[in-house]
PDB file of N, CA and C in Angstrom:
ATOM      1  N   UNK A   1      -5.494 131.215  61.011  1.00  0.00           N
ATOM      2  CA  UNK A   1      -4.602 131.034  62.111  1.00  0.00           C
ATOM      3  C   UNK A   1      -4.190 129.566  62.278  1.00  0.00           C
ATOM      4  N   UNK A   2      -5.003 129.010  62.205  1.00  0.00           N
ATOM      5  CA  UNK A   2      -4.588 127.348  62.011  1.00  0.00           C
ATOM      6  C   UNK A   2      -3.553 127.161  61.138  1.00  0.00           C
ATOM      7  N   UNK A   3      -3.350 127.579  59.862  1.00  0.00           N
ATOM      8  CA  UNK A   3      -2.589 127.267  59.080  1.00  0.00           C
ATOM      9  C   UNK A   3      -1.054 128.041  58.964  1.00  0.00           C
ATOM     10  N   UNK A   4      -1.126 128.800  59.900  1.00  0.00           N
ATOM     11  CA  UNK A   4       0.327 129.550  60.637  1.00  0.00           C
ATOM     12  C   UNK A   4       0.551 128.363  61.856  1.00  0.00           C
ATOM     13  N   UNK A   5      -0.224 127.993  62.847  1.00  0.00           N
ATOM     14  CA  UNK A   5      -0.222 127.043  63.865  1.00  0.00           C
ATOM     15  C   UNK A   5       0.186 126.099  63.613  1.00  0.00           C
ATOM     16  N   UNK A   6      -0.122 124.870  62.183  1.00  0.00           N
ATOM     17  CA  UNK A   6       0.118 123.830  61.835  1.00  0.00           C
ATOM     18  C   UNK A   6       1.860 124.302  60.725  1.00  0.00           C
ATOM     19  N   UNK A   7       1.840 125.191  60.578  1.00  0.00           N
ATOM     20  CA  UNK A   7       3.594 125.475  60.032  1.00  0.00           C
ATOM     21  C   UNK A   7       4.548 125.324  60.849  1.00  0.00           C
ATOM     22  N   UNK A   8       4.340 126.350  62.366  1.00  0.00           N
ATOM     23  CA  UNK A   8       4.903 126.202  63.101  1.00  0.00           C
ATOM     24  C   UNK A   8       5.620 125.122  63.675  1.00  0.00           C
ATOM     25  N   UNK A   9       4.481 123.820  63.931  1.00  0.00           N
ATOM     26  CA  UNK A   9       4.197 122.890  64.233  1.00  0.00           C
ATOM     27  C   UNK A   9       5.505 122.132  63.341  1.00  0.00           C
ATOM     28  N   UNK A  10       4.873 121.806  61.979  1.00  0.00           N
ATOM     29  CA  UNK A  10       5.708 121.194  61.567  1.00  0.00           C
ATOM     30  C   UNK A  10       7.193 121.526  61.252  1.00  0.00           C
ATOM     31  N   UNK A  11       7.611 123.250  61.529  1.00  0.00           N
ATOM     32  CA  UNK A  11       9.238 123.583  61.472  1.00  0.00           C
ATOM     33  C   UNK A  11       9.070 122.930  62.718  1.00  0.00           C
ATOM     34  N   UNK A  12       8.452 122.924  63.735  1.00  0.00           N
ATOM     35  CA  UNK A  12       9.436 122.200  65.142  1.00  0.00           C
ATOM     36  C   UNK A  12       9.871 120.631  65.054  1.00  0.00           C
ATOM     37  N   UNK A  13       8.724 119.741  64.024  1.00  0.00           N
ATOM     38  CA  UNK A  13       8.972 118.897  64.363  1.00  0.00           C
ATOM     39  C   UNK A  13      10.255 118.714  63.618  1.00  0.00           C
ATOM     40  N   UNK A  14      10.478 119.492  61.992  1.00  0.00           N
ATOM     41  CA  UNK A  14      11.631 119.103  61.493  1.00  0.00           C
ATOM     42  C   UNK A  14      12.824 119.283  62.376  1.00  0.00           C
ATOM     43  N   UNK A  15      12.714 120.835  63.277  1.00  0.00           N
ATOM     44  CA  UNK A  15      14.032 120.824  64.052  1.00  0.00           C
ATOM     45  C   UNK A  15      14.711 119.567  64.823  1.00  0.00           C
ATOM     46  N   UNK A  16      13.228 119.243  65.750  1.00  0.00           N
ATOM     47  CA  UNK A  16      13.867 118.408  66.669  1.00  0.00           C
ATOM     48  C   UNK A  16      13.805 116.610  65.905  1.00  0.00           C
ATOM     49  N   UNK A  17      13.860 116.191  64.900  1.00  0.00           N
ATOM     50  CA  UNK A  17      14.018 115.540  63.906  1.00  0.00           C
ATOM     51  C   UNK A  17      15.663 115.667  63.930  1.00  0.00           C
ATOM     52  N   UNK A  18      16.446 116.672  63.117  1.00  0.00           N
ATOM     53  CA  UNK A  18      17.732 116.927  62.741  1.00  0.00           C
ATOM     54  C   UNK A  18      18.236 117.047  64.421  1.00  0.00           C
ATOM     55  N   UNK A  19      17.717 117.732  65.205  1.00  0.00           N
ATOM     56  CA  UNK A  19      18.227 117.701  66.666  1.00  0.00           C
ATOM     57  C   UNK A  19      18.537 116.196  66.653  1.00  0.00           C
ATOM     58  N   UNK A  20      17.444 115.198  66.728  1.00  0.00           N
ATOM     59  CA  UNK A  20      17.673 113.610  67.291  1.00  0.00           C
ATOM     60  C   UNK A  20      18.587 113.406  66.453  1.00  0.00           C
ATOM     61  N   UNK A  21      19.020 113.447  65.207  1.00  0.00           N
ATOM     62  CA  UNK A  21      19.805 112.626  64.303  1.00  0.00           C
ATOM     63  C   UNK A  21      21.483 113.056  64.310  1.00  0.00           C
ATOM     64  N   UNK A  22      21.442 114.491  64.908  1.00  0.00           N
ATOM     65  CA  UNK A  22      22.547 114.952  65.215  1.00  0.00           C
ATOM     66  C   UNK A  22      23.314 114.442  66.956  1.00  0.00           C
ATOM     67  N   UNK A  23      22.401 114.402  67.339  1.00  0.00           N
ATOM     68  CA  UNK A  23      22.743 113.620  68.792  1.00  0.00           C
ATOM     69  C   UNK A  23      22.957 112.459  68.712  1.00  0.00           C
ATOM     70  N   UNK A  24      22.038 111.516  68.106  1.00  0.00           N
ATOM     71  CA  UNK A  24      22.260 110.097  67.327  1.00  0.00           C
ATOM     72  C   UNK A  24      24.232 110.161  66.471  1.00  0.00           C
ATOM     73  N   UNK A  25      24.005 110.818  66.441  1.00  0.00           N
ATOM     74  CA  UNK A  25      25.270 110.858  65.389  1.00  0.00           C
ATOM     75  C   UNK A  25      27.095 111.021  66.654  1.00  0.00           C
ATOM     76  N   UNK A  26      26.401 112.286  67.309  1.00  0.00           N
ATOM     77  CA  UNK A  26      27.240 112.662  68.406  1.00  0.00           C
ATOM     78  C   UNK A  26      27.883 111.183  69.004  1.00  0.00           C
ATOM     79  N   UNK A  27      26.871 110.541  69.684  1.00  0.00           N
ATOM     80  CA  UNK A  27      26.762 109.130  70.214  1.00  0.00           C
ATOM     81  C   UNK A  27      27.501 108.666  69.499  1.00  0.00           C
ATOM     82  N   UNK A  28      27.770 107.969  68.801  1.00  0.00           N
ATOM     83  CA  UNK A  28      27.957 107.014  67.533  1.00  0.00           C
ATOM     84  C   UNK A  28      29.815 107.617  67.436  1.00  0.00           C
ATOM     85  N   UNK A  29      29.775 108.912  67.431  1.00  0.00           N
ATOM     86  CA  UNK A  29      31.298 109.280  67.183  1.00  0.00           C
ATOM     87  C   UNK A  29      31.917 108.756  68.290  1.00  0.00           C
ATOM     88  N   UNK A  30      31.350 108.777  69.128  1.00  0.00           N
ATOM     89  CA  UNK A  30      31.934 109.193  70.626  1.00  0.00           C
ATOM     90  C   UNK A  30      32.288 107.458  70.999  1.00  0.00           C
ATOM     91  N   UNK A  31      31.556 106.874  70.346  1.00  0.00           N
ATOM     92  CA  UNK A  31      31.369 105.228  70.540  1.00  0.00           C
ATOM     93  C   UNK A  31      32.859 104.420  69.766  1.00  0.00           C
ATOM     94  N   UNK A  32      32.216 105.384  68.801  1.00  0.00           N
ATOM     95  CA  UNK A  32      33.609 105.130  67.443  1.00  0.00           C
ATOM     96  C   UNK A  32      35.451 105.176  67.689  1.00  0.00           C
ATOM     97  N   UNK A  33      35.117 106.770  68.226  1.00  0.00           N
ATOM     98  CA  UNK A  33      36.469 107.050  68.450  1.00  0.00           C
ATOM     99  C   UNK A  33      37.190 106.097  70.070  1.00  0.00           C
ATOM    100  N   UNK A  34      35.959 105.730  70.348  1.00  0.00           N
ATOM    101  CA  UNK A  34      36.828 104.665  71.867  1.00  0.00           C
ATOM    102  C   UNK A  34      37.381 103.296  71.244  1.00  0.00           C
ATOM    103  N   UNK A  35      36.393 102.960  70.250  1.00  0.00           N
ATOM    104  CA  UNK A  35      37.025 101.853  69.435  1.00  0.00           C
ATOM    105  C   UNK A  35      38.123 102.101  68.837  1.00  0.00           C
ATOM    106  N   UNK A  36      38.045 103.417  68.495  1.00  0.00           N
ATOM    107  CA  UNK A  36      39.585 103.606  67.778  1.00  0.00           C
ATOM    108  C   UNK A  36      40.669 103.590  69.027  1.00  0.00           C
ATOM    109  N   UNK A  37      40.681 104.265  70.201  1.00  0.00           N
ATOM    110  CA  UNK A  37      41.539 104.330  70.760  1.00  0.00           C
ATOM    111  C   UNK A  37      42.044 102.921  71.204  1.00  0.00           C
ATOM    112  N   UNK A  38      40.754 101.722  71.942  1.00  0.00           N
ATOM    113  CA  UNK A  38      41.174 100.454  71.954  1.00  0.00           C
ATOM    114  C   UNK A  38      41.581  99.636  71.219  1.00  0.00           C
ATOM    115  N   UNK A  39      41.663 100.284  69.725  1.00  0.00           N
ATOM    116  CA  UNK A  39      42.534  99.419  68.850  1.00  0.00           C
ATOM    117  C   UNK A  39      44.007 100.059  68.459  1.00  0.00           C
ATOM    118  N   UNK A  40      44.203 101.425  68.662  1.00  0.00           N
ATOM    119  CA  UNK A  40      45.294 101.886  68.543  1.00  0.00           C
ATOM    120  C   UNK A  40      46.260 101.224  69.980  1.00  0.00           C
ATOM    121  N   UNK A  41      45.654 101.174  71.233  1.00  0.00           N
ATOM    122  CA  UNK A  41      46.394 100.507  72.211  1.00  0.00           C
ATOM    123  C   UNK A  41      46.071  98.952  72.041  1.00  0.00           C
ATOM    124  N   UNK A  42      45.871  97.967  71.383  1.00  0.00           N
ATOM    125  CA  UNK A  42      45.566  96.932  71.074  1.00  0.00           C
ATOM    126  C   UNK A  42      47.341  96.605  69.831  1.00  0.00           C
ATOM    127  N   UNK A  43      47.272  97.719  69.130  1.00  0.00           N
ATOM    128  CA  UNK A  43      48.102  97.804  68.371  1.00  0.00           C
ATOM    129  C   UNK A  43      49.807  98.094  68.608  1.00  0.00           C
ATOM    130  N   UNK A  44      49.598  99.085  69.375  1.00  0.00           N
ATOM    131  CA  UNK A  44      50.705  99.027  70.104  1.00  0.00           C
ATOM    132  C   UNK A  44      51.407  98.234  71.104  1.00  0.00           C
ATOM    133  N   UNK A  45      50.681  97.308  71.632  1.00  0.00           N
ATOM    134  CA  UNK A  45      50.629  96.094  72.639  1.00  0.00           C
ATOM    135  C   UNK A  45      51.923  95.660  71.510  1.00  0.00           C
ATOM    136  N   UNK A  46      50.983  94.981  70.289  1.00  0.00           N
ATOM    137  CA  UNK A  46      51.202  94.041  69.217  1.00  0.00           C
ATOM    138  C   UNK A  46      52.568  94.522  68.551  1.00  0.00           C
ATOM    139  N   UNK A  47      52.817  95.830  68.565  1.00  0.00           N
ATOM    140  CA  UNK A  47      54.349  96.193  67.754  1.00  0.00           C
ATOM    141  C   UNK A  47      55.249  96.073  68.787  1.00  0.00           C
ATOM    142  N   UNK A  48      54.895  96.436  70.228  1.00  0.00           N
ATOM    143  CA  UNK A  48      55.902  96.182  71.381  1.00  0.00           C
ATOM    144  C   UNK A  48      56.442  94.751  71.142  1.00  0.00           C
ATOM    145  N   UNK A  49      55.416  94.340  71.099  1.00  0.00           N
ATOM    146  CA  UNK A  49      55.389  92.399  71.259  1.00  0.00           C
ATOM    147  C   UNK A  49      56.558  92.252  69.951  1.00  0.00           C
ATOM    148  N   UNK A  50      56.436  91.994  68.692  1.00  0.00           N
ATOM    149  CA  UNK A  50      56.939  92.096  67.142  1.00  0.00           C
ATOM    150  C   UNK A  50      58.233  92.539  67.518  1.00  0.00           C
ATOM    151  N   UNK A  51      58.590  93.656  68.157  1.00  0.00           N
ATOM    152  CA  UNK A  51      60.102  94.745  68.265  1.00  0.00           C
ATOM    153  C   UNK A  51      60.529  93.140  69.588  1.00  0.00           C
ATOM    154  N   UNK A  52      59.931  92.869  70.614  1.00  0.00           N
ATOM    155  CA  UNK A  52      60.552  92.000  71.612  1.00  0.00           C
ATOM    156  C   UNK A  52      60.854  90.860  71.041  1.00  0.00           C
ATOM    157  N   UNK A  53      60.062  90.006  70.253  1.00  0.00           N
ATOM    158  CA  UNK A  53      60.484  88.937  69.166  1.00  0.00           C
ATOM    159  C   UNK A  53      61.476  88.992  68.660  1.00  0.00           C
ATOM    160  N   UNK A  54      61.617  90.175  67.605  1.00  0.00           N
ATOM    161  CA  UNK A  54      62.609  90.378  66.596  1.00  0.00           C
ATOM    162  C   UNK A  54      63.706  90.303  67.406  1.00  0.00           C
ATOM    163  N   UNK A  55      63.632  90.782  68.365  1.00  0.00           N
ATOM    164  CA  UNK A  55      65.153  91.288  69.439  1.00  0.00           C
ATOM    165  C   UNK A  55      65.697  89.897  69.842  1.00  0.00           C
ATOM    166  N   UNK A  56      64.541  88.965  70.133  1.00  0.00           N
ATOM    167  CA  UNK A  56      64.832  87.160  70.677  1.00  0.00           C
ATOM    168  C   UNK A  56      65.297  86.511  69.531  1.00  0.00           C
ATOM    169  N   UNK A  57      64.778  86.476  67.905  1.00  0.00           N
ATOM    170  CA  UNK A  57      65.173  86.141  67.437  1.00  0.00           C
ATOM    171  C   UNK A  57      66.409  86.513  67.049  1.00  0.00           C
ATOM    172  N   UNK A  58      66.659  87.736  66.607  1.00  0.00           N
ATOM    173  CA  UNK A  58      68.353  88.191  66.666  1.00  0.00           C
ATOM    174  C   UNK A  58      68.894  86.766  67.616  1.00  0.00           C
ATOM    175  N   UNK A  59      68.863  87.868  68.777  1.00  0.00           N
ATOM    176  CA  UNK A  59      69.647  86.655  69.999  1.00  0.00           C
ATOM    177  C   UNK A  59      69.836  85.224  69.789  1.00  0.00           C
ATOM    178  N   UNK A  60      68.175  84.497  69.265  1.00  0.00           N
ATOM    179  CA  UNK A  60      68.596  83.252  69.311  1.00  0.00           C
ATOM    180  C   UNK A  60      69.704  82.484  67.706  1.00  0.00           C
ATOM    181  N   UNK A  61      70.084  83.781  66.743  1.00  0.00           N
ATOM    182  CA  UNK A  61      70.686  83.058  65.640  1.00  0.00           C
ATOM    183  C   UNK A  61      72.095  83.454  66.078  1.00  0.00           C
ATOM    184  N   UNK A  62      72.442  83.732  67.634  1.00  0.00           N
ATOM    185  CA  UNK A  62      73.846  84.232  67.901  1.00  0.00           C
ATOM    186  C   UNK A  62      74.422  82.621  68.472  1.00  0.00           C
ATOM    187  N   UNK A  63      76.164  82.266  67.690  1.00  0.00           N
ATOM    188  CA  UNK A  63      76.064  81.435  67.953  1.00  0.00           C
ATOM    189  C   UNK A  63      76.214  80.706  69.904  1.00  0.00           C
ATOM    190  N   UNK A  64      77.017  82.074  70.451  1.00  0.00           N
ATOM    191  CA  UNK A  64      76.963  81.647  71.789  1.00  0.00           C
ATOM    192  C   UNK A  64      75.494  81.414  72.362  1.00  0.00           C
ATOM    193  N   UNK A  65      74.632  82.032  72.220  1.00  0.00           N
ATOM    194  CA  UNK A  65      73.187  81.790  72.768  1.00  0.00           C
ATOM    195  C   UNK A  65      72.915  80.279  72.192  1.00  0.00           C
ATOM    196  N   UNK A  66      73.448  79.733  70.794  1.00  0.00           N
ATOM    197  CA  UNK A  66      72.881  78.266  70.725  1.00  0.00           C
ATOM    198  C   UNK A  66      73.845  77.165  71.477  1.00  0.00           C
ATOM    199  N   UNK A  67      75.278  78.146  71.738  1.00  0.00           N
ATOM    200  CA  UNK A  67      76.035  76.696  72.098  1.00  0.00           C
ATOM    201  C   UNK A  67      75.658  76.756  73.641  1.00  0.00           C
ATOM    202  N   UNK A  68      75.427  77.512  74.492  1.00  0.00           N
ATOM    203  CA  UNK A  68      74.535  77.598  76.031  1.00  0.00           C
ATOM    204  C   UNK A  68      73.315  76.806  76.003  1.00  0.00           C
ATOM    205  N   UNK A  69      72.572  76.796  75.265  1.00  0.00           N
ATOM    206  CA  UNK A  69      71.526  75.910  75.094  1.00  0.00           C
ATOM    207  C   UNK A  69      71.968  74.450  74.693  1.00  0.00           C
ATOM    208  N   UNK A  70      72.768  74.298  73.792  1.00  0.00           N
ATOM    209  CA  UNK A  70      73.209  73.209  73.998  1.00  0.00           C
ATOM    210  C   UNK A  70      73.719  72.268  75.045  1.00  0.00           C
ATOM    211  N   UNK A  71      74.811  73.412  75.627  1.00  0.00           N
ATOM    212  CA  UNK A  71      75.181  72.662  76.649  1.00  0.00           C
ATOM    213  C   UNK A  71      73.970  72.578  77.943  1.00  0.00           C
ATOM    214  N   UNK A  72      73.305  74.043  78.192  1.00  0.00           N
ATOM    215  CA  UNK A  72      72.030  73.436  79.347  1.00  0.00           C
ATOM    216  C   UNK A  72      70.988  72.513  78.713  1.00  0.00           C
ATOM    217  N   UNK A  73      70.409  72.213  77.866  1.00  0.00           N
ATOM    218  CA  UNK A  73      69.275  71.712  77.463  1.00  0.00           C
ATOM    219  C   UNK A  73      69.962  70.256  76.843  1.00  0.00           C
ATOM    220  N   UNK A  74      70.685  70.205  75.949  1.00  0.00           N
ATOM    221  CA  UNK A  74      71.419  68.887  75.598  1.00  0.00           C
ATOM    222  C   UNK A  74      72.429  68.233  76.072  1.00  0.00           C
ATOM    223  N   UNK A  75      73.137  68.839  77.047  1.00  0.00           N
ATOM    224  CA  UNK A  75      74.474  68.513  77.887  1.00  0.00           C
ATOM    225  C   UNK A  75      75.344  67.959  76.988  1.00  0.00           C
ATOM    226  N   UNK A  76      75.189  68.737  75.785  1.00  0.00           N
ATOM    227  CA  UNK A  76      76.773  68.750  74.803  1.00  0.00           C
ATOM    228  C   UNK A  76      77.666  69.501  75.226  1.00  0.00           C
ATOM    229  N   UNK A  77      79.209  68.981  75.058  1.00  0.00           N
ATOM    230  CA  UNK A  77      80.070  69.157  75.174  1.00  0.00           C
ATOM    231  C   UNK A  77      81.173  69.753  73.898  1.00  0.00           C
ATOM    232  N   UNK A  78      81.957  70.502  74.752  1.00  0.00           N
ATOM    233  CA  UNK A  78      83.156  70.659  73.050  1.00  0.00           C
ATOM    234  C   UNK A  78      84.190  69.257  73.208  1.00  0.00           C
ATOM    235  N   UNK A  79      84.966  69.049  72.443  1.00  0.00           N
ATOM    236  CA  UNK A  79      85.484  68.109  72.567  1.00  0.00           C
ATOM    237  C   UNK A  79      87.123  68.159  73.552  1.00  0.00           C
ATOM    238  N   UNK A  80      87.028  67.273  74.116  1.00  0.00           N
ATOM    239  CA  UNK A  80      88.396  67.580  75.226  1.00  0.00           C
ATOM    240  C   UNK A  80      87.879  67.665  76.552  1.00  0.00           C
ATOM    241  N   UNK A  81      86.635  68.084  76.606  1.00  0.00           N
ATOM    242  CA  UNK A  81      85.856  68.711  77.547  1.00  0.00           C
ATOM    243  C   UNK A  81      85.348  67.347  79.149  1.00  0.00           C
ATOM    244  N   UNK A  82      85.417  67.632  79.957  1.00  0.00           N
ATOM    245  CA  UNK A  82      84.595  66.188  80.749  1.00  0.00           C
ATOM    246  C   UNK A  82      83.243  67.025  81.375  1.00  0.00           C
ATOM    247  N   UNK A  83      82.109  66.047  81.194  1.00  0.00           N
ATOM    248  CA  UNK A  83      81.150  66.608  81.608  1.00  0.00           C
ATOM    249  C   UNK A  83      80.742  65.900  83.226  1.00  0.00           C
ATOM    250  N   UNK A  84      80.590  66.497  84.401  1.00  0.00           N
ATOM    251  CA  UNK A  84      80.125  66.424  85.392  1.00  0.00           C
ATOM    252  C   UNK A  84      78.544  66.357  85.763  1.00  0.00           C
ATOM    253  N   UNK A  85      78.073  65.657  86.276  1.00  0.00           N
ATOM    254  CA  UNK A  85      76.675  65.235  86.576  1.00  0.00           C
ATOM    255  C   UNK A  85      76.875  65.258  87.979  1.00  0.00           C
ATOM    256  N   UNK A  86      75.905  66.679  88.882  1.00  0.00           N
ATOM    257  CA  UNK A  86      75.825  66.235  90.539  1.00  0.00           C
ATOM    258  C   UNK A  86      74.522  65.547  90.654  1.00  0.00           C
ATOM    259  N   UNK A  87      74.709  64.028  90.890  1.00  0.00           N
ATOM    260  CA  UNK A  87      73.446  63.106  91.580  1.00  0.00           C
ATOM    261  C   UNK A  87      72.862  63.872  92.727  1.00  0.00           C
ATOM    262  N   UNK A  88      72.986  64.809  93.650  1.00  0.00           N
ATOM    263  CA  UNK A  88      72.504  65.299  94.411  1.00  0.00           C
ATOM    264  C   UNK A  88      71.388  66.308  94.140  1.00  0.00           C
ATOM    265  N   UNK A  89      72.247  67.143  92.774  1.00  0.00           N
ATOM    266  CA  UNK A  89      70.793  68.228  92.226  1.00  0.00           C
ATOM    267  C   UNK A  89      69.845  67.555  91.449  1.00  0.00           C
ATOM    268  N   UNK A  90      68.757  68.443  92.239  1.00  0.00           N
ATOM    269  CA  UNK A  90      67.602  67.650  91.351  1.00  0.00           C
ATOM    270  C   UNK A  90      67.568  68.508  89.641  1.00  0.00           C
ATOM    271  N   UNK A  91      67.405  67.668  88.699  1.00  0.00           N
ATOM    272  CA  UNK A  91      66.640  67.878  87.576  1.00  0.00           C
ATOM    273  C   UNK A  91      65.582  68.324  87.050  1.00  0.00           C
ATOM    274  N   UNK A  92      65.462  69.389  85.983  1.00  0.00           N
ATOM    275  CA  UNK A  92      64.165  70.124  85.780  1.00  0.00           C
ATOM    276  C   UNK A  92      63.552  68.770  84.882  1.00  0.00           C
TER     277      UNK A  92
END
């Protein structure tokens, strides 16, 4: 009888052995797949961002977007043109 007792014994311990390693495992997916999701929205951040760039850069090789900058940021002029300065507004 002992040696039916000590079989027993040891199918349980194998069960709950593969039990822990399968729960161990469960865990681990469950851990996994959140990493995946925070990098799939990590990622998509990053292509939003890339598509908004691309769209600025377009814009900024248009030539009216450089001659506006010119004239706000460099206070160039076309030629013929008189440029006005109000001493009253303040300056960035």
């Amino acid at each position: 009888m002992k040696k039916k007792r000590k079989k027993q014994i040891f199918r349980l311990l194998i069960v709950i052995f593969f039990v822990a390693i399968l729960i161990k495992q469960q865990i681990i997916i469950v851990r996994l797949n959140k990493d995946i999701k925070s990098c799939n929205e990590a990622l998509n951040k990053v292509k939003s961002q890339n598509l908004q760039l691309k769209e600025e850069l377009k814009i900024s090789k248009r030539i009216d977007y450089i001659e506006r900058l010119a004239r706000q940021k460099l206070r160039l002029i076309k030629p013929g043109e008189i440029l006005f300065i109000d001493k009253n507004k303040k300056n960035n």
